[in-house]
Protein backbone atom coordinates (compact mmCIF):
# COMPACT_ATOMS: atom_id res chain seq x y z
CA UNK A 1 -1.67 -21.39 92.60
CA UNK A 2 -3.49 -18.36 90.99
CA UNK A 3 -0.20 -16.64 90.86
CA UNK A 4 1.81 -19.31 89.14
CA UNK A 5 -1.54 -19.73 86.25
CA UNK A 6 -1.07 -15.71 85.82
CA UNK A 7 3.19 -16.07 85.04
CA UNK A 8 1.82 -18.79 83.04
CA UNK A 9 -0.24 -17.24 80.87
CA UNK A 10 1.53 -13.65 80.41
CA UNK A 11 4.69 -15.79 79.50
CA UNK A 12 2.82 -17.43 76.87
CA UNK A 13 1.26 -14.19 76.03
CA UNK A 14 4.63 -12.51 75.88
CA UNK A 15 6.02 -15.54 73.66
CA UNK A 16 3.59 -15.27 71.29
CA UNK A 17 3.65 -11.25 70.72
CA UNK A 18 7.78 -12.13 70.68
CA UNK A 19 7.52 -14.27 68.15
CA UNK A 20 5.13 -12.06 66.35
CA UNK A 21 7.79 -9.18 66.46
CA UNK A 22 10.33 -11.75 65.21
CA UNK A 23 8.58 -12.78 62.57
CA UNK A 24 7.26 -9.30 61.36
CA UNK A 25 10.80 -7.94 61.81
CA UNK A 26 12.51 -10.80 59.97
CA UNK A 27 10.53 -10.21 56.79
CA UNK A 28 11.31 -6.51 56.86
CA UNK A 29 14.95 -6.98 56.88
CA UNK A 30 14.73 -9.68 54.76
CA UNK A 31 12.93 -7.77 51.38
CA UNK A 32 15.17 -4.75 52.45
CA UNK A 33 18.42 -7.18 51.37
CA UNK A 34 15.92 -8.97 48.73
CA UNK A 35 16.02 -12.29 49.98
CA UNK A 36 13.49 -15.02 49.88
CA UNK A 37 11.06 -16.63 52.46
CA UNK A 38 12.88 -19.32 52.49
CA UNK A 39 15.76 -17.82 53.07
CA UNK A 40 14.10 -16.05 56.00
CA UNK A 41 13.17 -19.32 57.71
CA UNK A 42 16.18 -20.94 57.25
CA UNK A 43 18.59 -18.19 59.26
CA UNK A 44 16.67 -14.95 60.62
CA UNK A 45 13.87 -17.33 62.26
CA UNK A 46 15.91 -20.47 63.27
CA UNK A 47 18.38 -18.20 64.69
CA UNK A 48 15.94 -16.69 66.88
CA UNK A 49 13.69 -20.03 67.48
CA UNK A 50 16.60 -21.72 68.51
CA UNK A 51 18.50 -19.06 70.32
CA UNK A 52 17.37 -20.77 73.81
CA UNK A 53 18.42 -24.19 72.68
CA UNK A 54 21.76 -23.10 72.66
CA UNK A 55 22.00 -21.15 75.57
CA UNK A 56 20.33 -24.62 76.97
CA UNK A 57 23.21 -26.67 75.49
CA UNK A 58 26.12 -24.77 76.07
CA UNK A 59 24.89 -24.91 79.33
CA UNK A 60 24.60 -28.99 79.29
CA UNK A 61 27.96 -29.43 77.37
CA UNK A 62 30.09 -27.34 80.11
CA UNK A 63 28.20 -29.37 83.24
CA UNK A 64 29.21 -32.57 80.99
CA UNK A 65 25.93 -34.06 80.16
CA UNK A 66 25.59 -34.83 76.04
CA UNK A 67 22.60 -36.59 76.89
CA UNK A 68 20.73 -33.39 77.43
CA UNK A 69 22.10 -31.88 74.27
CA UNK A 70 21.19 -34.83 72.06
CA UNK A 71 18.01 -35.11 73.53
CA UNK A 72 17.08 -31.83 72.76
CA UNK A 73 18.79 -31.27 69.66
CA UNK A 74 16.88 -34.47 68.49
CA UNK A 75 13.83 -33.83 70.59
CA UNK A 76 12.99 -30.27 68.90
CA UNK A 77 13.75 -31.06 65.59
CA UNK A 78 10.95 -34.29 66.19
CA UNK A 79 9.23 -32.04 67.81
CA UNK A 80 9.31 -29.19 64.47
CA UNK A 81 8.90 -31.71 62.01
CA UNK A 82 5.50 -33.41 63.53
CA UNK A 83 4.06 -31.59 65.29
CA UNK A 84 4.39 -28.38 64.77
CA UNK A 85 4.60 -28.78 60.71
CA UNK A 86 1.69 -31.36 61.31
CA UNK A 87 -0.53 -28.51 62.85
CA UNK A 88 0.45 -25.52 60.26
CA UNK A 89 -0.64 -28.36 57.90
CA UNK A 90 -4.18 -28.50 59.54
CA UNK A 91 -4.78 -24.74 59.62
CA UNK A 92 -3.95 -24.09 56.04
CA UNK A 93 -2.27 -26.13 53.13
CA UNK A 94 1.15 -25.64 52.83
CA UNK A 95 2.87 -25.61 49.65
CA UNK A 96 6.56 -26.35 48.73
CA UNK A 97 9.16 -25.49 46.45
CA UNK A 98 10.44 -27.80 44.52
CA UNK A 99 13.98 -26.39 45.46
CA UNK A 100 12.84 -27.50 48.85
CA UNK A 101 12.45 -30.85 48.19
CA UNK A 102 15.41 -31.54 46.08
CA UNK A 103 17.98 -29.42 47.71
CA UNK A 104 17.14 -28.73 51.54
CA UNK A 105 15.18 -31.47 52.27
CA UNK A 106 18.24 -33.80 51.13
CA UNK A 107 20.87 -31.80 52.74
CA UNK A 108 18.67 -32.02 56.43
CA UNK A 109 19.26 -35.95 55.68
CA UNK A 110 22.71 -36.15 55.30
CA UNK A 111 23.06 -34.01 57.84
CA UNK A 112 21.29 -36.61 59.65
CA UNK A 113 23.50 -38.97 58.56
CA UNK A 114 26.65 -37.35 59.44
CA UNK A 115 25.75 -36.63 62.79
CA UNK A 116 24.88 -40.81 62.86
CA UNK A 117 28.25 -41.93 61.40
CA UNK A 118 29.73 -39.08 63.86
CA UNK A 119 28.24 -40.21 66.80
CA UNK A 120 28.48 -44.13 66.87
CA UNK A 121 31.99 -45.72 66.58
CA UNK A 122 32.26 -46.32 62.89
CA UNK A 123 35.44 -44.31 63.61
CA UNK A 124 36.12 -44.41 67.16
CA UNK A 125 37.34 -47.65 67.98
CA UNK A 126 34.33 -48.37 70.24
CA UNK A 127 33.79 -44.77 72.19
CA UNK A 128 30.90 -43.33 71.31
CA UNK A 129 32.18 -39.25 70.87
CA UNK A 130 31.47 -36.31 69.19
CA UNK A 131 35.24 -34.74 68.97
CA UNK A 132 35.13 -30.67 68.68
CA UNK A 133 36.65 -31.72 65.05
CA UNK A 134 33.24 -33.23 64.61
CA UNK A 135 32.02 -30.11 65.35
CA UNK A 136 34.23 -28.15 63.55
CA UNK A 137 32.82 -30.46 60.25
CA UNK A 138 28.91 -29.64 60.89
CA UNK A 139 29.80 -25.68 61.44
CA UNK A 140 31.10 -25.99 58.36
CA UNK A 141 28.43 -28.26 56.65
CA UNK A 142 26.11 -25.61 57.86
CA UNK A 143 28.10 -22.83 56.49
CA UNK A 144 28.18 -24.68 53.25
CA UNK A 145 24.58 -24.81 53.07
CA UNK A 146 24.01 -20.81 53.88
CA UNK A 147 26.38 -19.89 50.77
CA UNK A 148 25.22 -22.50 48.31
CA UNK A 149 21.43 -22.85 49.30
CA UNK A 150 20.50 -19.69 50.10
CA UNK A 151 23.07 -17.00 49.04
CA UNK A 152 23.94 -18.67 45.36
């Protein structure tokens, strides 16, 4: 048991120094190319936060279970939103652009909303599918909101 509670704790250990280095190194690459914090968070660190995620759901998708990767796809972005925005909110106040709220904030919705109307069988005749042309659509929702959000 001892030996389990020791991986335990250097894992977390190691996590949280990782993340420190990701963070730390983010930020210097980021005001070498003069970009914004925001810009930051929305590709160097979600890139790297959600590396394992999928590596996870590449994983599910080939072994043919899309429960797994809608249940974590859905799960951690719950998971971001409350709790993990809900505790930075505790430990300091956290204020936001108003870019933030009328441009990203919207765009994470109907992103939302696609991926509803993509799912269900609005269009599928009763199978409930996510096609790889479906796919295809939020790569390239997601590339249209790197260039117009963050690199315009």
């Amino acid at each position: 048991m001892l030996p389990v509670i020791l991986l335990l704790l250097s894992g977390l250990i190691i996590l949280i120094k990782g993340a420190d280095w990701l963070v730390d190194g983010s930020i210097a690459l980021a005001r070498k190319f003069n970009l914004s914090d925001l810009a930051i968070g929305l590709t160097i660190v979600a890139f790297g936060t959600s590396a394992p995620e999928l590596v996870v759901n590449t994983y599910a998708s080939f072994q043919n279970h899309p429960d797994i990767v809608y249940g974590n796809i859905i799960g951690s972005n719950n998971f971001n939103i409350f709790i993990i925005l809900g505790i930075a909110g505790l430990i300091t106040p956290l204020t936001v652009k108003s870019s933030t709220v009328w441009k990203e904030i919207p765009f994470s919705l109907l992103a939302v909303v696609v991926l509803l109307l993509l799912s269900n069988d609005f269009f599928t005749a009763g199978k409930h599918i996510l096609t790889r042309f479906d796919g295809l659509l939020l790569l390239l929702m997601f590339g249209f909101f790197l260039h117009f959000f963050l690199l315009v």
